[in-house]
Structures are given as structure tokens and as C-alpha cells.
N, C-alpha and C. Protein backbone atom coordinates (compact mmCIF):
# COMPACT_ATOMS: atom_id res chain seq x y z
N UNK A 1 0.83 -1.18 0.00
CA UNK A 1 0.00 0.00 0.00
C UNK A 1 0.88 1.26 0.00
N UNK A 2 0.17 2.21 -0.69
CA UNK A 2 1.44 3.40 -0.46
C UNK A 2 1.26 4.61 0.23
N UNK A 3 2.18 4.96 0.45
CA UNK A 3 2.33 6.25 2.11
C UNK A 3 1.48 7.64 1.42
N UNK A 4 1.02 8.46 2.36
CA UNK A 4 0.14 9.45 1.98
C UNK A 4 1.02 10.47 0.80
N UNK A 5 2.06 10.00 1.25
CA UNK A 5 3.19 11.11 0.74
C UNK A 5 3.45 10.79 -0.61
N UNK A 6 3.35 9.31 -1.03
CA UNK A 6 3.60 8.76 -2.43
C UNK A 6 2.07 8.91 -3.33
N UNK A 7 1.07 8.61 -2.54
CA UNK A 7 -0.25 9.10 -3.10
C UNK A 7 -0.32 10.97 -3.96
N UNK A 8 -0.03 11.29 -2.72
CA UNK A 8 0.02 12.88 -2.78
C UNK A 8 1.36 13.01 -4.36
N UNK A 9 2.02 12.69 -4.29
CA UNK A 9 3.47 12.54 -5.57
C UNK A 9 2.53 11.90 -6.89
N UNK A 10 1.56 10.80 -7.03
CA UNK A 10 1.36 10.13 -7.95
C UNK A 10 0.36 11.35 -8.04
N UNK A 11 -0.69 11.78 -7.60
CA UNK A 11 -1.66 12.80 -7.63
C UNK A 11 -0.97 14.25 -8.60
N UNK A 12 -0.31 14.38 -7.90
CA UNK A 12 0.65 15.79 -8.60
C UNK A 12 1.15 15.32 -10.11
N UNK A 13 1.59 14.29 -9.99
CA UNK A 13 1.83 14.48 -11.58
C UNK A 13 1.22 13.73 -12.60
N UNK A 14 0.11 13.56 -11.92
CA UNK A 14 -1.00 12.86 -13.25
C UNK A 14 -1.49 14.00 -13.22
N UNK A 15 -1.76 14.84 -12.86
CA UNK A 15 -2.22 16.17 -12.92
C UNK A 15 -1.52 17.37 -13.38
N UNK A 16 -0.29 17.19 -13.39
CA UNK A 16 0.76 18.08 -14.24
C UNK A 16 1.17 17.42 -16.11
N UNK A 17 1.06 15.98 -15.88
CA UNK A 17 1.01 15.62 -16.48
C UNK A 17 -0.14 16.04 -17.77
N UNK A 18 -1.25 15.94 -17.40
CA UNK A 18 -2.48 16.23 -17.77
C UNK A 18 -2.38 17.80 -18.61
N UNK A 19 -2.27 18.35 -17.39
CA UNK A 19 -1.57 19.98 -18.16
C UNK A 19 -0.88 20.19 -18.83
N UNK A 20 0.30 19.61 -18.96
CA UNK A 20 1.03 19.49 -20.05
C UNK A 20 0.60 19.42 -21.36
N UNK A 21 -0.06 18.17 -21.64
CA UNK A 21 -0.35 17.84 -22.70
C UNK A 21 -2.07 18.80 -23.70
N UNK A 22 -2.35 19.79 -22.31
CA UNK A 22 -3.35 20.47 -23.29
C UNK A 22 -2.95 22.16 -23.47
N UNK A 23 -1.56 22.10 -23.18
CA UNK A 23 -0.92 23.54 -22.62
C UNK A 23 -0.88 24.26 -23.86
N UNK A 24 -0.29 23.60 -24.64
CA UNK A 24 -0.47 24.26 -26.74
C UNK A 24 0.46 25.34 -26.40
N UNK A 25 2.16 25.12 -25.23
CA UNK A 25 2.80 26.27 -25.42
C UNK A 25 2.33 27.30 -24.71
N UNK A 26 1.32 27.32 -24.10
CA UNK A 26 1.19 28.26 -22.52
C UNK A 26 1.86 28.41 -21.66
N UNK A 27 2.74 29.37 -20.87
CA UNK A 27 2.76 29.07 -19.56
C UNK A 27 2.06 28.42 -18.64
N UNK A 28 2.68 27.77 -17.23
CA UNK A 28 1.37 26.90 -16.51
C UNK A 28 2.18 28.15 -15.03
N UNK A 29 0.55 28.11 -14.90
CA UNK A 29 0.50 28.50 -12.91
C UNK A 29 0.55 27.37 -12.25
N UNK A 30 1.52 27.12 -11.46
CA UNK A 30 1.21 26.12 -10.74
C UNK A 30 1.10 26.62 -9.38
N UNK A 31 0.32 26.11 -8.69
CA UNK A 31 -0.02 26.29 -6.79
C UNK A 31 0.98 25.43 -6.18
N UNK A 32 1.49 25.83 -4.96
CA UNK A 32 1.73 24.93 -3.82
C UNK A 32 0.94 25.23 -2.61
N UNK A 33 0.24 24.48 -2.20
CA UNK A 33 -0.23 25.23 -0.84
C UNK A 33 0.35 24.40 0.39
N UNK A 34 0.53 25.31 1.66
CA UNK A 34 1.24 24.64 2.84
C UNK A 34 0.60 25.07 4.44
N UNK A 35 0.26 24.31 5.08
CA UNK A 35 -0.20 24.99 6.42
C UNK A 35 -0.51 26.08 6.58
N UNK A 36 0.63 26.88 6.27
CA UNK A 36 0.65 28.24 6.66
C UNK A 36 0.75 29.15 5.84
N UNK A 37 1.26 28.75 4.23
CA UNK A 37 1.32 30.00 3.18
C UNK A 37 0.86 29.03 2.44
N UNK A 38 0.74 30.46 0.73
CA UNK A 38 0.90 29.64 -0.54
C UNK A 38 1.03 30.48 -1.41
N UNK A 39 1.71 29.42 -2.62
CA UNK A 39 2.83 29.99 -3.66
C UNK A 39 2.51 29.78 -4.65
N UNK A 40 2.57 30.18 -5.73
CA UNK A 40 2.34 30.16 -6.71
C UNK A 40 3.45 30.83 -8.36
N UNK A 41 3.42 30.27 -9.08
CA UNK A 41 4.47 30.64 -9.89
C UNK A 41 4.06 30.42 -12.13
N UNK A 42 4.10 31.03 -12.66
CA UNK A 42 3.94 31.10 -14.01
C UNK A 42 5.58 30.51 -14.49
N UNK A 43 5.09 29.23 -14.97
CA UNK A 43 6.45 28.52 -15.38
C UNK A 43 6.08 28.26 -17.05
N UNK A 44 7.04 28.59 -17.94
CA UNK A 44 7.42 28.21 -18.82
C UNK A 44 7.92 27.13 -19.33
N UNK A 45 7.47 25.77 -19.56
CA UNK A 45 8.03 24.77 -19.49
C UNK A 45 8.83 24.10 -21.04
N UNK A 46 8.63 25.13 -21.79
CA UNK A 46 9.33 25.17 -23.02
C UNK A 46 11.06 25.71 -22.64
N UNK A 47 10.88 27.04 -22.13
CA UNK A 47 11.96 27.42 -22.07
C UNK A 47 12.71 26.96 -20.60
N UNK A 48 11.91 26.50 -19.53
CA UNK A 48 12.23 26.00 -18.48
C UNK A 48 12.57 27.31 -17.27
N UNK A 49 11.91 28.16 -17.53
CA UNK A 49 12.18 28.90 -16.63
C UNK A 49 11.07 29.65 -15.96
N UNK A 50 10.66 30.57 -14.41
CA UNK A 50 9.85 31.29 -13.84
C UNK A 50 9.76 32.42 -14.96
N UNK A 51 8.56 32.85 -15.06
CA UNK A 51 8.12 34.23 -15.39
C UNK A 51 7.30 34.76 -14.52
N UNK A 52 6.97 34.55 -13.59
CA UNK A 52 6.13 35.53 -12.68
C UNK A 52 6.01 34.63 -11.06
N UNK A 53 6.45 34.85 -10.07
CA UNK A 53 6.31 33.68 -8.86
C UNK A 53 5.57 35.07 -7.87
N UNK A 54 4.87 34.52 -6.89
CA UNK A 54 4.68 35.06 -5.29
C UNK A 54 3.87 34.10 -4.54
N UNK A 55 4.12 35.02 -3.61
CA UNK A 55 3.57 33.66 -2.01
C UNK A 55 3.03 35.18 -1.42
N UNK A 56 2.72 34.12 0.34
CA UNK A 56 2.15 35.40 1.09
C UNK A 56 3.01 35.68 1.93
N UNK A 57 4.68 34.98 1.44
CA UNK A 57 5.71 35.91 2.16
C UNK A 57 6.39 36.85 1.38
N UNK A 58 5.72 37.50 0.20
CA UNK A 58 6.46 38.44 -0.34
C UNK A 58 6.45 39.47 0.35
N UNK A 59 7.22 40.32 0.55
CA UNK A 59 7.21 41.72 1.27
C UNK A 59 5.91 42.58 0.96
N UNK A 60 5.50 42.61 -0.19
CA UNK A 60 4.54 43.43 -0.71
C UNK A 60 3.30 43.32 -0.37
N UNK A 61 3.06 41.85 0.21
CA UNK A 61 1.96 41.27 1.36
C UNK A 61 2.10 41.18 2.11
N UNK A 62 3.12 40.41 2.93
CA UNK A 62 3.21 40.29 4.31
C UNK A 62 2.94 40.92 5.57
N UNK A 63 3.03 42.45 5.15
CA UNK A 63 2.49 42.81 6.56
C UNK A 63 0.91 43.26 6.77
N UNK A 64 0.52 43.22 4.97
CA UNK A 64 -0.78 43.49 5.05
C UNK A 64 -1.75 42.54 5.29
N UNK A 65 -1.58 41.30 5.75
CA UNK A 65 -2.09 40.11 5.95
C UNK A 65 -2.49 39.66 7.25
N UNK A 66 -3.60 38.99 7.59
CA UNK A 66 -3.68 38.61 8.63
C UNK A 66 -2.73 37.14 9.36
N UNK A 67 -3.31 36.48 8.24
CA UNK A 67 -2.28 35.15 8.40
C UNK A 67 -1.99 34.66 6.71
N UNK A 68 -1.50 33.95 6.34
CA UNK A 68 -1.31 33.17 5.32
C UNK A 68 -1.82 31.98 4.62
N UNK A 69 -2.58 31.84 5.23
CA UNK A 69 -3.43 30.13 5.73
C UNK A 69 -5.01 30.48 5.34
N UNK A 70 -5.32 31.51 4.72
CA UNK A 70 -6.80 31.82 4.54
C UNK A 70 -6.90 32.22 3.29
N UNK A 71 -8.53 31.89 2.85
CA UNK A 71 -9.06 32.42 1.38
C UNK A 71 -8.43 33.79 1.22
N UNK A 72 -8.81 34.80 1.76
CA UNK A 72 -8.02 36.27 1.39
C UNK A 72 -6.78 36.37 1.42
N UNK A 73 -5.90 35.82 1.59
CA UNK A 73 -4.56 36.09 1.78
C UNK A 73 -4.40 35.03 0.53
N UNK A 74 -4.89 34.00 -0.05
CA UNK A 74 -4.57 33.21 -1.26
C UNK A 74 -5.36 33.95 -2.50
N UNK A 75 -6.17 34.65 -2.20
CA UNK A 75 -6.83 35.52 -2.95
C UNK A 75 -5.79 37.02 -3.35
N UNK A 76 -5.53 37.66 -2.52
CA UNK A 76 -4.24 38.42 -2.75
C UNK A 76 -3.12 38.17 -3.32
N UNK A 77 -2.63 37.10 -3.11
CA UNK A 77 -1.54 36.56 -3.95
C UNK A 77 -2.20 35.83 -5.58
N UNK A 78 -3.35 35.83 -5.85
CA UNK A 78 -3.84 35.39 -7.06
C UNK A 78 -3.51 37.06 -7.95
N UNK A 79 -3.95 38.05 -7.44
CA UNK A 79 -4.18 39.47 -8.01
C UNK A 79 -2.76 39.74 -7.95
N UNK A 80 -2.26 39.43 -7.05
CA UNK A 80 -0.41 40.02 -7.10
C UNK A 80 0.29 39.09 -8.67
N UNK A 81 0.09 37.95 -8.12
CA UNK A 81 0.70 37.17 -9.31
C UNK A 81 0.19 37.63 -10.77
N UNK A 82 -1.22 37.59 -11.19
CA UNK A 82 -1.94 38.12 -12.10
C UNK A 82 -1.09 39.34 -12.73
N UNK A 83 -0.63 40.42 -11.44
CA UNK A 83 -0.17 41.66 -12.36
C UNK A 83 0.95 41.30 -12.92
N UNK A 84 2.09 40.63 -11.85
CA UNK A 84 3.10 40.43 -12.40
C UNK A 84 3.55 39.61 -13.84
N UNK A 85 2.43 38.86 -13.85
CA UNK A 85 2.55 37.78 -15.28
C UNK A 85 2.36 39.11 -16.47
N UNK A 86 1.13 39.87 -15.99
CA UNK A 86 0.68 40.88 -17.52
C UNK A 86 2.17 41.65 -17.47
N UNK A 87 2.39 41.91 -16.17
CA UNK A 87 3.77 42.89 -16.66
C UNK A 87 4.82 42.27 -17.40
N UNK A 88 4.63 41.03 -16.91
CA UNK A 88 5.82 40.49 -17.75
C UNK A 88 5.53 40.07 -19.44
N UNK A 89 4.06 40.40 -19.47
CA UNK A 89 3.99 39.61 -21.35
C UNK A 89 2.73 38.65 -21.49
N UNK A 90 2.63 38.20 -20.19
CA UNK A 90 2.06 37.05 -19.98
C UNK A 90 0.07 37.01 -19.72
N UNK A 91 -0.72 36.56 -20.30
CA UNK A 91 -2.08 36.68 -20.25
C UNK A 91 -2.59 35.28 -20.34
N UNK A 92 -2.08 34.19 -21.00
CA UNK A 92 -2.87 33.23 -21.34
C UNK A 92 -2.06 31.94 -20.50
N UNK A 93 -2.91 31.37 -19.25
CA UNK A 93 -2.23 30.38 -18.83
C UNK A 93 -2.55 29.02 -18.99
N UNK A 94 -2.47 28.43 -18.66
CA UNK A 94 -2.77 26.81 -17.56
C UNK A 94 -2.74 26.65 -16.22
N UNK A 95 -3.80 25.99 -15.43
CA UNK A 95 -3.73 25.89 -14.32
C UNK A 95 -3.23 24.67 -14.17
N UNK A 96 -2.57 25.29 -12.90
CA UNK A 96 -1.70 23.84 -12.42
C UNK A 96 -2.50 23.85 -10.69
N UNK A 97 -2.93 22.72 -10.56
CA UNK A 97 -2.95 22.57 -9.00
C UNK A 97 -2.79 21.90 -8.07
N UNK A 98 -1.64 20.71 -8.96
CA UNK A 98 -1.08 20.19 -8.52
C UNK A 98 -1.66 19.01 -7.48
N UNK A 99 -1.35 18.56 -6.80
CA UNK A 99 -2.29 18.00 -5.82
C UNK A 99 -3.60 18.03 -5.12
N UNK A 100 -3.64 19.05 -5.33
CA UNK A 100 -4.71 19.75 -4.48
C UNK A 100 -5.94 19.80 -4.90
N UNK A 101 -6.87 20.06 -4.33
CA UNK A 101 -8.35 20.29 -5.03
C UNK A 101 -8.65 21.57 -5.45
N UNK A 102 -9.70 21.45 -6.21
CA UNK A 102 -9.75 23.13 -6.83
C UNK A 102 -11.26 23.51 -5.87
N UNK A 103 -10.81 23.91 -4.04
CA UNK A 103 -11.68 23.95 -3.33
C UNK A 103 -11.12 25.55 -2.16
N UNK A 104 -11.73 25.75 -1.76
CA UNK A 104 -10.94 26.40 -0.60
C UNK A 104 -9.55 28.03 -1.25
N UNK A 105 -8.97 27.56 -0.76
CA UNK A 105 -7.76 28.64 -0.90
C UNK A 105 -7.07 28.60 -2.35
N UNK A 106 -7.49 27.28 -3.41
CA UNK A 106 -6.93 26.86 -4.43
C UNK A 106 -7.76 27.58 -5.34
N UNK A 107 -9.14 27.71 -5.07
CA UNK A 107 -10.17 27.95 -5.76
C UNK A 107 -10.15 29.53 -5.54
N UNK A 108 -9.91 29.98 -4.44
CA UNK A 108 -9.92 32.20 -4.16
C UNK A 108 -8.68 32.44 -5.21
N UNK A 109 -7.56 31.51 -5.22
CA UNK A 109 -6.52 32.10 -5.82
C UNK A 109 -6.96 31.96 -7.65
N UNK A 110 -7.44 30.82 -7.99
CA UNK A 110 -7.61 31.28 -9.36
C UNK A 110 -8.99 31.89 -9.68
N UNK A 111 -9.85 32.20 -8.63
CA UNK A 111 -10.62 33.39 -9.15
C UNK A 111 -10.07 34.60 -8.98
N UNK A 112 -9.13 35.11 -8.05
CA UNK A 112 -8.77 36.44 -8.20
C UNK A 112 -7.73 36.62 -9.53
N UNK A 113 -7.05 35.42 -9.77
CA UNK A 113 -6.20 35.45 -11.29
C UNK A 113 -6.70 35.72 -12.30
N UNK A 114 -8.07 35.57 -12.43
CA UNK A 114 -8.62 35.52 -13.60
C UNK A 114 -9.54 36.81 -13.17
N UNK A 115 -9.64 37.32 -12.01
CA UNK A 115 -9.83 38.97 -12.03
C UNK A 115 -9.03 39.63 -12.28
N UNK A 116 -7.91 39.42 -12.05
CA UNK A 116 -6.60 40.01 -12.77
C UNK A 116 -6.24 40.48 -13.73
N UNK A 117 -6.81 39.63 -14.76
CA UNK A 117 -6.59 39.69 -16.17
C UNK A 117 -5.78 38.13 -16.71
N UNK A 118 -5.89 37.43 -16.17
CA UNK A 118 -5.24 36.03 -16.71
C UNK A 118 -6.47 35.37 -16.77
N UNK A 119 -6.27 34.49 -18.44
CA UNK A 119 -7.48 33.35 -18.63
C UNK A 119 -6.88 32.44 -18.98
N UNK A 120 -7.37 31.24 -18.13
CA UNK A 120 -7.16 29.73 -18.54
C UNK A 120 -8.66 29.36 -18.14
């Protein structure tokens, strides 16, 4: 039988996997979420590199936050990330969510992205 931790690993990349293959050359957002924060990042997987990352320990949030661990504070970092992708070029993504469900703090962050101005 396998450990929560190998479940959680096979989960993530049948699901990245998945994205991949309908990406048509998009950047992908992918989420991490953790106890206490969450991160998020516009990866290029052609060229292999970040074009746009934040969490809710960027300086530019952090002190305006209550905690890190809640819908609004994953919601803030959806609109932060959002600008930074348009500044950088970037409008048309893929969601990545990796493990996770598209429920809760996963779900505030890509509705405020796509208030932003990012559509996937």
C-alpha cells in the first residue's frame, strides 16, 4: 500500500502531467499550498524557466495580511501574481494545481487570477 506522501506525488503528476499535454505552449501557474502560506508561480516549461512567482511571504503582502493560511490572503496573492505575469507579457495560462483540489484557498486564488486579467 502506499504512504500518503507517495499518493500525494502520484496525484501531482497525473495532474501536471495532464496539463502538459493540453498547454499548446502556454505558460502553466502552478499552486503549492502549505499549512501556513501559498505559492504560486507562471512557469514556462518550453523554455524551463519562472516568469512571474509570489507567495504570502512576499514583502509586498506580508504585513498586510492577517495570516497566510486563509481564502483572502490566497486571494491576494492570485491578483499580485496576475499583475506580475501581464507585466511580464504574460495573459494566457494553464492551471496547475497540482495536488490539491480546486476547493478552498486553491479555488480564491484562481478566481482572483482571472480577475486580474489572466485566462485559462
Amino acid at each position: 500500500m502506499a504512504s500518503p506522501k507517495e499518493t500525494l506525488q502520484r496525484r501531482a503528476a497525473r495532474v501536471r502531467r495532464q496539463v502538459k499535454a493540453v498547454a499548446n505552449g502556454r505558460p502553466r501557474l502552478s499552486v503549492h499550498r502549505s499549512s501556513k502560506n501559498i505559492y504560486v508561480q507562471v512557469i514556462d516549461d518550453v523554455r524551463g524557466v519562472t516568469i512571474a512567482a509570489a507567495s504570502t511571504l512576499d514583502g509586498d503582502l506580508k504585513g498586510k495580511l492577517k495570516t497566510g493560511a486563509d481564502s483572502a490572503a490566497a486571494a491576494a496573492v492570485g491578483k499580485l501574481v496576475a499583475e506580475r505575469a501581464k507585466k511580464a507579457g504574460v495573459s494566457e495560462v494553464v492551471f496547475d494545481r497540482g495536488a490539491f483540489i480546486y476547493h478552498g484557498r486553491v479555488k480564491a486564488l484562481a478566481e482572483a487570477a482571472r480577475e486580474g486579467g489572466l485566462s485559462f
